[in-house]
PDB file of N, CA and C in Angstrom:
ATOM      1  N   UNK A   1     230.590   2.310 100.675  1.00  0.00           N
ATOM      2  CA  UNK A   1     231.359   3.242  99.886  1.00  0.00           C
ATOM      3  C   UNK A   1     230.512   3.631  98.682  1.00  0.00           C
ATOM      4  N   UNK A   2     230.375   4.859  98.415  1.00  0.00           N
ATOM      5  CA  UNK A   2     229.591   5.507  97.309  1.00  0.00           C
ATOM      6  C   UNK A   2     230.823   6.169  96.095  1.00  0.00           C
ATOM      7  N   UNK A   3     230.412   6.168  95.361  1.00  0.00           N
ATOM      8  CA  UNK A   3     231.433   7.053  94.190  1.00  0.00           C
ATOM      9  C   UNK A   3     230.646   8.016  93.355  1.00  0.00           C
ATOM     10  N   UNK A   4     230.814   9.201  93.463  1.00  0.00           N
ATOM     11  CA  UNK A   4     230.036  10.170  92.561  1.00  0.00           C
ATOM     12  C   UNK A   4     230.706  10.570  91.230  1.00  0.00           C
ATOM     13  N   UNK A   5     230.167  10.014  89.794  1.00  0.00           N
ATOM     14  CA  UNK A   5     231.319  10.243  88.581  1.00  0.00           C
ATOM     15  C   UNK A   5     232.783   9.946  88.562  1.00  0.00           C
ATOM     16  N   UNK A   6     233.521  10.641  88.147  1.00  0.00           N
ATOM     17  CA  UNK A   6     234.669  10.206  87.745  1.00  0.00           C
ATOM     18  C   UNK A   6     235.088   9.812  86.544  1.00  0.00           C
ATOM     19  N   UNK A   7     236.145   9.561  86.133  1.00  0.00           N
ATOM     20  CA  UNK A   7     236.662   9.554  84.864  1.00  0.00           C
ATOM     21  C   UNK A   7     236.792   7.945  84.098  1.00  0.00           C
ATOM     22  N   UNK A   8     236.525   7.792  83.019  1.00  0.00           N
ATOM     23  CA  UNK A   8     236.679   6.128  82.479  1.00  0.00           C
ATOM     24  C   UNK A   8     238.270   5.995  81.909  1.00  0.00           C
ATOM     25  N   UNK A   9     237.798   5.180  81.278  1.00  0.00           N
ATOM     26  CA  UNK A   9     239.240   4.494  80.639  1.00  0.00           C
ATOM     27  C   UNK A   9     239.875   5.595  79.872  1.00  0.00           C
ATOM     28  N   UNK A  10     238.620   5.836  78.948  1.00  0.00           N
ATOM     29  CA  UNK A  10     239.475   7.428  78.159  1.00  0.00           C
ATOM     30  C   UNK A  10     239.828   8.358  78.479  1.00  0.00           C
ATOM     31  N   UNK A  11     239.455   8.625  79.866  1.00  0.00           N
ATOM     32  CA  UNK A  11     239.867  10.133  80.508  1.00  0.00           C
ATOM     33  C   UNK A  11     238.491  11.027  80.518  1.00  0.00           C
ATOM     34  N   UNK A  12     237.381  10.570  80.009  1.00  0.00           N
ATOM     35  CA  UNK A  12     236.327  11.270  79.838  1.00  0.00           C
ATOM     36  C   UNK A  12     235.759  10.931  81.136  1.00  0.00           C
ATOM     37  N   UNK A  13     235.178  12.628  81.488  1.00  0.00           N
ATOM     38  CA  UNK A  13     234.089  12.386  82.673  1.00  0.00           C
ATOM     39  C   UNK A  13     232.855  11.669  82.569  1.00  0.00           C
ATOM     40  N   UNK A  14     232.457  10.978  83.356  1.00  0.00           N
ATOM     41  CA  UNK A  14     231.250  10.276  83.531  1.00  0.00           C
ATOM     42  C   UNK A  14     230.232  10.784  84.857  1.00  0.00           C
ATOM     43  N   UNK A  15     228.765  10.267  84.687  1.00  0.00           N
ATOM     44  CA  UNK A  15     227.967  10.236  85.470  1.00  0.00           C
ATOM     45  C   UNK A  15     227.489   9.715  86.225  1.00  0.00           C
ATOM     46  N   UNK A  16     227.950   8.337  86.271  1.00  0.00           N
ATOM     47  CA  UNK A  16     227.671   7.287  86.584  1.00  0.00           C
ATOM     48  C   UNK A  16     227.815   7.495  88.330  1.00  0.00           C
ATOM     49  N   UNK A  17     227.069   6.811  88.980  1.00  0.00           N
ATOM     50  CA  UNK A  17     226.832   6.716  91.022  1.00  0.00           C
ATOM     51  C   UNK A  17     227.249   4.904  91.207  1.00  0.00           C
ATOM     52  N   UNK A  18     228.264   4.645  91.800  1.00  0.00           N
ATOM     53  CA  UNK A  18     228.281   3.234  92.077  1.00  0.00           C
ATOM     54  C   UNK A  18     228.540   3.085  93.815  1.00  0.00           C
ATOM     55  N   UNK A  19     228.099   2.246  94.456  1.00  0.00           N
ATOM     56  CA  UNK A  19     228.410   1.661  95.686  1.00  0.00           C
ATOM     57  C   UNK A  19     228.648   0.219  96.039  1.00  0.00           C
ATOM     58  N   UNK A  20     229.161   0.382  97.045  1.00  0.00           N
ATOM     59  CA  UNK A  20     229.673  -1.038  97.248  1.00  0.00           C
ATOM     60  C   UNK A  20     229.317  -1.333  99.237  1.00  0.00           C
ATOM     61  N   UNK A  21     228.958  -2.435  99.374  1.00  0.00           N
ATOM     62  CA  UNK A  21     227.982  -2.797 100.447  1.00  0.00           C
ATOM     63  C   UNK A  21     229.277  -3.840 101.207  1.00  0.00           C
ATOM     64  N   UNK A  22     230.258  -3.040 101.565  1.00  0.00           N
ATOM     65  CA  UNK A  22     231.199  -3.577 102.899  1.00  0.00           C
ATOM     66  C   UNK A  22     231.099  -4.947 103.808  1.00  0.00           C
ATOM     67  N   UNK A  23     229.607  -4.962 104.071  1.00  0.00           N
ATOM     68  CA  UNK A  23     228.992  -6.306 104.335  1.00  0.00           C
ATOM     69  C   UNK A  23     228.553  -7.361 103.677  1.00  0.00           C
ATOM     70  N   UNK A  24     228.568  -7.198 102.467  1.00  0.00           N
ATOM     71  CA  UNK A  24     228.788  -8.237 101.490  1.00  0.00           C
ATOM     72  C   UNK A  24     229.563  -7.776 100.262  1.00  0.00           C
ATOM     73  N   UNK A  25     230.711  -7.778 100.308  1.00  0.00           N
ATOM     74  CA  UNK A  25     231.835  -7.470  99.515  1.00  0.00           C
ATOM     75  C   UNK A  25     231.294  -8.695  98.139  1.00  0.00           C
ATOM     76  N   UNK A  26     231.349 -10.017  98.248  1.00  0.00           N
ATOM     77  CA  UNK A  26     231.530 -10.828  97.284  1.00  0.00           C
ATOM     78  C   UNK A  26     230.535 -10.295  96.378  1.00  0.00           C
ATOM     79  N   UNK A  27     229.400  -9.696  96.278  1.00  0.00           N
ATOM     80  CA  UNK A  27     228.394  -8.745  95.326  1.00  0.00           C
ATOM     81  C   UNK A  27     229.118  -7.990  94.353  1.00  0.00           C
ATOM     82  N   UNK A  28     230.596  -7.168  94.600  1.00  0.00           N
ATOM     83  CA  UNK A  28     231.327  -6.063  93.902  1.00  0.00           C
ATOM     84  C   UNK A  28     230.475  -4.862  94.559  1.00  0.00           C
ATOM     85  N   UNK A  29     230.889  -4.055  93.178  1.00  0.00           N
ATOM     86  CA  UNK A  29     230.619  -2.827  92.867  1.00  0.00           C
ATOM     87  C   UNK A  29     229.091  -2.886  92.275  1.00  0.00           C
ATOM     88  N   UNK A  30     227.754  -2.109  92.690  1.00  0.00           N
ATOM     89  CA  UNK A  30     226.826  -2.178  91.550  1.00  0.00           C
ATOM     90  C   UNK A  30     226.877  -0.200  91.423  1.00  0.00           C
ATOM     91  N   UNK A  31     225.950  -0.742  90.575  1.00  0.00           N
ATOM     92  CA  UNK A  31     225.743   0.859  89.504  1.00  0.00           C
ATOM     93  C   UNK A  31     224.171   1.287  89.892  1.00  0.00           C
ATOM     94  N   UNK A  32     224.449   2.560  90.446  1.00  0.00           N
ATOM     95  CA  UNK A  32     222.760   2.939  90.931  1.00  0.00           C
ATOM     96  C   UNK A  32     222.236   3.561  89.783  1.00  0.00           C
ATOM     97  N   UNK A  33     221.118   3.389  89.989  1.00  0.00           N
ATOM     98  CA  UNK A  33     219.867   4.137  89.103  1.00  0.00           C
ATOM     99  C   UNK A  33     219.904   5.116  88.827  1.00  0.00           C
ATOM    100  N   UNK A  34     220.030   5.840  89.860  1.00  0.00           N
ATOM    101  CA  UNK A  34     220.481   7.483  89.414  1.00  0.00           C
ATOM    102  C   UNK A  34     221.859   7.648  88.754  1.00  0.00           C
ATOM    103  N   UNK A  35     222.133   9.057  88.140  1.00  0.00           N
ATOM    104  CA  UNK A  35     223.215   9.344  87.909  1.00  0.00           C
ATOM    105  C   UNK A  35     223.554  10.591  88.473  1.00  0.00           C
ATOM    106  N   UNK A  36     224.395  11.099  88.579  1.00  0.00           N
ATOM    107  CA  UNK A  36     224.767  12.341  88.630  1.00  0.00           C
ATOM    108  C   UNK A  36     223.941  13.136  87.897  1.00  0.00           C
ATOM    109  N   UNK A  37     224.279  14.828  88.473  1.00  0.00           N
ATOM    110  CA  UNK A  37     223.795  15.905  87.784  1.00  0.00           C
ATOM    111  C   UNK A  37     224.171  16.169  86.385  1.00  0.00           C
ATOM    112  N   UNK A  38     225.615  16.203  86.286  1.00  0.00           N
ATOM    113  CA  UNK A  38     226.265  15.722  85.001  1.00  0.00           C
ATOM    114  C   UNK A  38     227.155  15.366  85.374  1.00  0.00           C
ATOM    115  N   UNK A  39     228.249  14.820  83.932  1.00  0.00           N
ATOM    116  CA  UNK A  39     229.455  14.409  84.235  1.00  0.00           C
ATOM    117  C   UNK A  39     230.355  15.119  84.537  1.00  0.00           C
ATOM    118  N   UNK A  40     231.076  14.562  85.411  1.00  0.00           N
ATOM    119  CA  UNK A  40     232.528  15.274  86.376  1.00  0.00           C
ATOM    120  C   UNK A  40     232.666  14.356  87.394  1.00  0.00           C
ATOM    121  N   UNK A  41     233.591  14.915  87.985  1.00  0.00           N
ATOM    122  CA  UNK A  41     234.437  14.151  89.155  1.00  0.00           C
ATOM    123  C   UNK A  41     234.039  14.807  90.689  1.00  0.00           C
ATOM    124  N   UNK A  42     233.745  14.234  91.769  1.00  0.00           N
ATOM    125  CA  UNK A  42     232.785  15.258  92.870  1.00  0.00           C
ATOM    126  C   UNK A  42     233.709  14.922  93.722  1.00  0.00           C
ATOM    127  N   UNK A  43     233.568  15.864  94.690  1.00  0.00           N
ATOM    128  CA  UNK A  43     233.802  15.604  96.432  1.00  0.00           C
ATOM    129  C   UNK A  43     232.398  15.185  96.893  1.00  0.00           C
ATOM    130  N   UNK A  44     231.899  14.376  97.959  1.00  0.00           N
ATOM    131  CA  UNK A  44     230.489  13.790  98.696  1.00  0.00           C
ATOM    132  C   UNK A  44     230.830  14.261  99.919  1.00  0.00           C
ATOM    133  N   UNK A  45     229.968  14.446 100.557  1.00  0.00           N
ATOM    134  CA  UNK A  45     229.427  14.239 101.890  1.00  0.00           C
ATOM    135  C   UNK A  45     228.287  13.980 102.314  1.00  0.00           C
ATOM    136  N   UNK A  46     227.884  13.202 103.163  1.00  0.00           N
ATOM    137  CA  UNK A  46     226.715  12.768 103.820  1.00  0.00           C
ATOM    138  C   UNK A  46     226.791  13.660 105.472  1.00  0.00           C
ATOM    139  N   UNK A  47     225.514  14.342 105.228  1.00  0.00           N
ATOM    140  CA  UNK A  47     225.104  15.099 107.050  1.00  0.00           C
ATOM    141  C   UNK A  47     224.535  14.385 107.336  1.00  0.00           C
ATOM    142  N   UNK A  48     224.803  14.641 108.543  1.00  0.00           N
ATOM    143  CA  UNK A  48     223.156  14.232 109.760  1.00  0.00           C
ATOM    144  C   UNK A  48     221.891  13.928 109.335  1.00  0.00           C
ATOM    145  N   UNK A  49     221.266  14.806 108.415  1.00  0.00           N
ATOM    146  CA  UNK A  49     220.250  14.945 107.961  1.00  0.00           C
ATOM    147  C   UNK A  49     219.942  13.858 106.714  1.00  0.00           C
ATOM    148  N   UNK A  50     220.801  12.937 106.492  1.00  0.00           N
ATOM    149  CA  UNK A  50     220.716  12.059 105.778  1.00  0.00           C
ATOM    150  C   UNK A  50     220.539  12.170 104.294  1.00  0.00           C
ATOM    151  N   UNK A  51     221.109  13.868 103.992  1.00  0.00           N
ATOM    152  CA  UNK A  51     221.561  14.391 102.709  1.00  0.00           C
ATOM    153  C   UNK A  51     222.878  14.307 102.249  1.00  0.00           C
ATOM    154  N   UNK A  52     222.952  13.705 100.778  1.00  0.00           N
ATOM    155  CA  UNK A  52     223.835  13.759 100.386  1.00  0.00           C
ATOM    156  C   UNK A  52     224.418  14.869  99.853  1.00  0.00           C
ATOM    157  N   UNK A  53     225.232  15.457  99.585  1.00  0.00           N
ATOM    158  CA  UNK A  53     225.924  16.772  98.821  1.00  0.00           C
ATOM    159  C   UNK A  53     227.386  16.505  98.133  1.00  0.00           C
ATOM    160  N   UNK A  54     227.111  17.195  96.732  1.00  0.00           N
ATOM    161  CA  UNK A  54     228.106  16.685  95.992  1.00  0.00           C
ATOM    162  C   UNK A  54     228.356  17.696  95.308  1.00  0.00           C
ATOM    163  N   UNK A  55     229.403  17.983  95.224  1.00  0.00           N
ATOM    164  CA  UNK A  55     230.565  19.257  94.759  1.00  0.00           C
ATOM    165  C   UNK A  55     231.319  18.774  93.803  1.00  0.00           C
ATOM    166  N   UNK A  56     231.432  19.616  92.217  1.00  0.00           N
ATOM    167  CA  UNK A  56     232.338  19.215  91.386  1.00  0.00           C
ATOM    168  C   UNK A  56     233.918  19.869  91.698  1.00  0.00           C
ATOM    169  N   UNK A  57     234.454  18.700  91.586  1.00  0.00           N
ATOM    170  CA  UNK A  57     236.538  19.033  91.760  1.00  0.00           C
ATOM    171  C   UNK A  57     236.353  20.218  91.093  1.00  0.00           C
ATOM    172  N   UNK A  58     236.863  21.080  91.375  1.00  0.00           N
ATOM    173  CA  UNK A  58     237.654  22.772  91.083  1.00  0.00           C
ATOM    174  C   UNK A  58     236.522  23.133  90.126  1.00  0.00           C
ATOM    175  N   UNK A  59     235.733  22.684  90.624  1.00  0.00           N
ATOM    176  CA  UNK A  59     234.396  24.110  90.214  1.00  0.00           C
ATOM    177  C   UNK A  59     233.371  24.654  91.756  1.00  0.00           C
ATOM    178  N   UNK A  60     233.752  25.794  92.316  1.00  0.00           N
ATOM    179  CA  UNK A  60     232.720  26.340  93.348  1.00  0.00           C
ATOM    180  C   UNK A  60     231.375  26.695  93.155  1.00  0.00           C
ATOM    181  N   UNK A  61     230.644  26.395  92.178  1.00  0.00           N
ATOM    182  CA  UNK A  61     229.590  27.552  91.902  1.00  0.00           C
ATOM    183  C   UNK A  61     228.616  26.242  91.813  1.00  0.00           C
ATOM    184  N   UNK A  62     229.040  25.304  91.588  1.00  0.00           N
ATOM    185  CA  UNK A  62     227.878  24.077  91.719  1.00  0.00           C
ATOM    186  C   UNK A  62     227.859  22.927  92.842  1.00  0.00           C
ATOM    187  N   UNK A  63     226.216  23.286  93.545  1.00  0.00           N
ATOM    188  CA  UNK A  63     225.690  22.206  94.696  1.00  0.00           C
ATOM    189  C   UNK A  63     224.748  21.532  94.437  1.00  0.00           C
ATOM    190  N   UNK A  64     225.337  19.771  94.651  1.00  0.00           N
ATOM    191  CA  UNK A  64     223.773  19.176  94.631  1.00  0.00           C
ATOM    192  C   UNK A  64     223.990  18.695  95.528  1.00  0.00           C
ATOM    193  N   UNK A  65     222.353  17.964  95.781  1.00  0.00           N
ATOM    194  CA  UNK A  65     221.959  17.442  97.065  1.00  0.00           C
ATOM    195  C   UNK A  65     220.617  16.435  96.717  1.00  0.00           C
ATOM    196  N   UNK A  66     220.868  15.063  97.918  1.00  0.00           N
ATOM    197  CA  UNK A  66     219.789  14.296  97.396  1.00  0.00           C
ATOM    198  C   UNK A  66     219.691  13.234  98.504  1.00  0.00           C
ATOM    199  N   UNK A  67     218.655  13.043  98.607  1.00  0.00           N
ATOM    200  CA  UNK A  67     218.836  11.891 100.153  1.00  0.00           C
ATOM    201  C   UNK A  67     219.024  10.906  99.976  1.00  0.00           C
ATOM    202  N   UNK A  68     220.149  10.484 100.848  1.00  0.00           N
ATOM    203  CA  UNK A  68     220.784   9.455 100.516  1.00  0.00           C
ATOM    204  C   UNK A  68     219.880   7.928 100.297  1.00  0.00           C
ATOM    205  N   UNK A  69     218.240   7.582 100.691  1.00  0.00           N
ATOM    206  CA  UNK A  69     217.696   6.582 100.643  1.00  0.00           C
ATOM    207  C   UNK A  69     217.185   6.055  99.062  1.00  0.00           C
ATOM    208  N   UNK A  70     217.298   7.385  98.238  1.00  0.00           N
ATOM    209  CA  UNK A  70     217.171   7.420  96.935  1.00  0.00           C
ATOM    210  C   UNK A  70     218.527   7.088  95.933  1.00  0.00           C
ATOM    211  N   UNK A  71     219.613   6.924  97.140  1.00  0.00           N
ATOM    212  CA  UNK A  71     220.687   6.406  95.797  1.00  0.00           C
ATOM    213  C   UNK A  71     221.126   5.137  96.400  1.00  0.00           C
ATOM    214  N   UNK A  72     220.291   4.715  97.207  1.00  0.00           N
ATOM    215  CA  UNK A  72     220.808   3.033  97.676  1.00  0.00           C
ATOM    216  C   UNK A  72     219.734   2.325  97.997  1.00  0.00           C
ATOM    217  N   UNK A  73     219.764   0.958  97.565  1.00  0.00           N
ATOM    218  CA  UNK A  73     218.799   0.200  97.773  1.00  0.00           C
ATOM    219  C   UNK A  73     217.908   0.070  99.186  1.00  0.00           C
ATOM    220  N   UNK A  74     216.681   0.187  99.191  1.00  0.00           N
ATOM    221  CA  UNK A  74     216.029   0.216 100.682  1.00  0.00           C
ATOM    222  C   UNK A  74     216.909  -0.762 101.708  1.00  0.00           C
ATOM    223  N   UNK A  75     217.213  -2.191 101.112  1.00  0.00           N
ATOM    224  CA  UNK A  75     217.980  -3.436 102.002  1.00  0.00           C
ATOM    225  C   UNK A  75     219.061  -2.969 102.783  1.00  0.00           C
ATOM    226  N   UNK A  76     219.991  -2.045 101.702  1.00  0.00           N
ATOM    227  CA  UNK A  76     221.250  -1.389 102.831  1.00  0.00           C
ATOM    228  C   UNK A  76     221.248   0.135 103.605  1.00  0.00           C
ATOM    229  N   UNK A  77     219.970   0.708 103.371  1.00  0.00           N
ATOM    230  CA  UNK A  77     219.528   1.332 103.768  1.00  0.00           C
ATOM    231  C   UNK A  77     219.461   0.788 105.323  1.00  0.00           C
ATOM    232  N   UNK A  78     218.823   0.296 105.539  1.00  0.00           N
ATOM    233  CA  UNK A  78     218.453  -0.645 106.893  1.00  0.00           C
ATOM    234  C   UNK A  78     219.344  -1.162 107.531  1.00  0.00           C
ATOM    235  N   UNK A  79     219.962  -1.981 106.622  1.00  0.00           N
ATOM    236  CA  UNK A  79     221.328  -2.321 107.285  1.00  0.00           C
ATOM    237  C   UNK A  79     222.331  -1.374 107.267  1.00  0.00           C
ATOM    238  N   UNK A  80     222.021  -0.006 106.986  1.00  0.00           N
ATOM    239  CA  UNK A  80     223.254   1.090 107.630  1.00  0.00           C
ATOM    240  C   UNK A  80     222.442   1.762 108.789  1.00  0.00           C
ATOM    241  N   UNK A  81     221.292   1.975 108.821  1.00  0.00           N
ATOM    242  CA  UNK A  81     220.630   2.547 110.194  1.00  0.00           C
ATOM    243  C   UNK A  81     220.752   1.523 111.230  1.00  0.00           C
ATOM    244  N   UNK A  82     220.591   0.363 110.920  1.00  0.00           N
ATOM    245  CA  UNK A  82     220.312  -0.509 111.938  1.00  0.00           C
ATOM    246  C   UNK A  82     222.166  -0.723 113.078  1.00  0.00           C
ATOM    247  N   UNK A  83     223.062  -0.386 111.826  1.00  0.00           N
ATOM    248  CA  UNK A  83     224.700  -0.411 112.024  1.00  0.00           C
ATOM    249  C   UNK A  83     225.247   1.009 113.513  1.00  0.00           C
ATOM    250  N   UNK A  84     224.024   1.907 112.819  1.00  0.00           N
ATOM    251  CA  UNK A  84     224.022   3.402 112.804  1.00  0.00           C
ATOM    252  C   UNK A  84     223.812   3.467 114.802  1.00  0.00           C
ATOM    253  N   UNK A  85     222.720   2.468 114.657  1.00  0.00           N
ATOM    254  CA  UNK A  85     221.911   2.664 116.071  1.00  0.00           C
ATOM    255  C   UNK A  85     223.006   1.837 117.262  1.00  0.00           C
ATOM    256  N   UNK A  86     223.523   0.930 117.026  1.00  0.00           N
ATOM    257  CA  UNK A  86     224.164  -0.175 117.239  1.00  0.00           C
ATOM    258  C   UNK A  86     225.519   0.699 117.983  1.00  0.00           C
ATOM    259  N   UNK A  87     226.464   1.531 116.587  1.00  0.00           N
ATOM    260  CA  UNK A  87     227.648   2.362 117.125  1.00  0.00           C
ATOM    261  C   UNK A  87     226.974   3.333 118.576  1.00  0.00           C
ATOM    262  N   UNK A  88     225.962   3.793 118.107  1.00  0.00           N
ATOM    263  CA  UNK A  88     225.363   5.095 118.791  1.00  0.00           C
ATOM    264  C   UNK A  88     225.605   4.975 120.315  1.00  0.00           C
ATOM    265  N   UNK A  89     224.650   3.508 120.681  1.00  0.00           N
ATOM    266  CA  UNK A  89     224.638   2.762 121.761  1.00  0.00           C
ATOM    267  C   UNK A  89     225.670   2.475 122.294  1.00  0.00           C
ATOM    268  N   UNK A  90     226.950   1.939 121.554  1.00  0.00           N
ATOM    269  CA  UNK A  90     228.100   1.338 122.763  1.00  0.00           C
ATOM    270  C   UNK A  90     229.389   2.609 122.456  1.00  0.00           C
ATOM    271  N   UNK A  91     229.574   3.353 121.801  1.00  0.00           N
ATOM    272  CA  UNK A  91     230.768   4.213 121.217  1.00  0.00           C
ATOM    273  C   UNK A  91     230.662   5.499 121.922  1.00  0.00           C
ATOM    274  N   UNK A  92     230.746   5.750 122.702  1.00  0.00           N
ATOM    275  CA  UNK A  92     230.952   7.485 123.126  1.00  0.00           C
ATOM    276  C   UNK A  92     231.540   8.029 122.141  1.00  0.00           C
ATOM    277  N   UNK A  93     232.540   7.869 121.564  1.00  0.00           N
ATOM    278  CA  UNK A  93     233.082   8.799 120.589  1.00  0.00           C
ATOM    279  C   UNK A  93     232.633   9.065 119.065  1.00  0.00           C
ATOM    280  N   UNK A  94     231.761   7.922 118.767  1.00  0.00           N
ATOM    281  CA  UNK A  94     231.146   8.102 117.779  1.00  0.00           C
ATOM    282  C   UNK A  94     229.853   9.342 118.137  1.00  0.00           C
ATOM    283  N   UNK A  95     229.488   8.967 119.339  1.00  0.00           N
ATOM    284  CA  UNK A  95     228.429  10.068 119.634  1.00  0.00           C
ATOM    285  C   UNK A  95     229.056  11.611 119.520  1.00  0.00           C
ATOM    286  N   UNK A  96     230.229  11.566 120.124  1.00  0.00           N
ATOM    287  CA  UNK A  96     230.904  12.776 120.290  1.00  0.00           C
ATOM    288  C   UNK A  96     231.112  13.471 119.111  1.00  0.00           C
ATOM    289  N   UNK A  97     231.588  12.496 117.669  1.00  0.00           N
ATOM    290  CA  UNK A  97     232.484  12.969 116.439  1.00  0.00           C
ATOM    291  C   UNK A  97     231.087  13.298 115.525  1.00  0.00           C
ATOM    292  N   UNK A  98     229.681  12.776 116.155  1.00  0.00           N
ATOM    293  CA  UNK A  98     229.206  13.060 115.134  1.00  0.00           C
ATOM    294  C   UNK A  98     228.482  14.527 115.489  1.00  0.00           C
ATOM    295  N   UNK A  99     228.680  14.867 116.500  1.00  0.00           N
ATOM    296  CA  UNK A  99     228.009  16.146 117.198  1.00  0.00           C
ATOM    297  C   UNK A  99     228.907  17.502 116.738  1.00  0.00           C
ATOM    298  N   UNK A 100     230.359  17.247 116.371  1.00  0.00           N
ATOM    299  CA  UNK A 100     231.223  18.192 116.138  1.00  0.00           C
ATOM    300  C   UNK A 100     231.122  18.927 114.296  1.00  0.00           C
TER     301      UNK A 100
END
C-alpha cells in the first residue's frame, strides 16, 4: 500500500509518500525519500509500465509520474515482482484483468 500526501492533524496538506509492505506488517508504515510534487491529496495509479501517476483530488490540469522502483526500497521491489511472476503463472484471471 502506497499513500500519496494527504492531510495531517491540522487539516493542512502534506507531501509526504508513505508505504507499507503487507508482508511484513510488524515494520508499520515507513516514510519514503521522495515526496510529492507538492502538497495535496492525490488519486495513484500504477500501469503496466511500472509508472506511477498521481493526480491531485479536484484539480484536472496536474500529472505526475515516476517509476515506481524509485519510491520503494529495491528489497520490496523484488519481492513484488517476484509475487508478480508467481500470480502470472497460476491465475488466469489475473492474466486476463491485467490485459483489460
Amino acid at each position: 500500500i502506497i499513500t500519496f500526501g494527504g492531510r495531517d492533524d491540522t487539516n493542512e496538506c502534506i507531501d509526504n509518500i508513505y508505504y507499507l509492505d503487507l508482508l511484513n506488517k510488524k515494520d508499520g508504515w515507513k516514510e519514503s525519500k521522495l515526496k510529492c510534487p507538492k502538497a495535496s491529496t492525490y488519486n495513484a495509479l500504477l500501469m503496466n509500465d511500472n509508472m506511477v501517476h498521481i493526480v491531485p483530488f479536484y484539480v484536472h490540469i496536474d500529472h505526475f509520474s515516476i517509476p515506481i522502483k524509485k519510491l520503494l526500497p529495491n528489497k520490496l521491489i523484488e519481492q513484488i515482482n517476484l509475487d508478480i511472476d508467481i500470480e502470472e503463472n497460476i491465475n488466469e484471471f489475473g492474466l486476463e484483468y491485467k490485459e483489460m
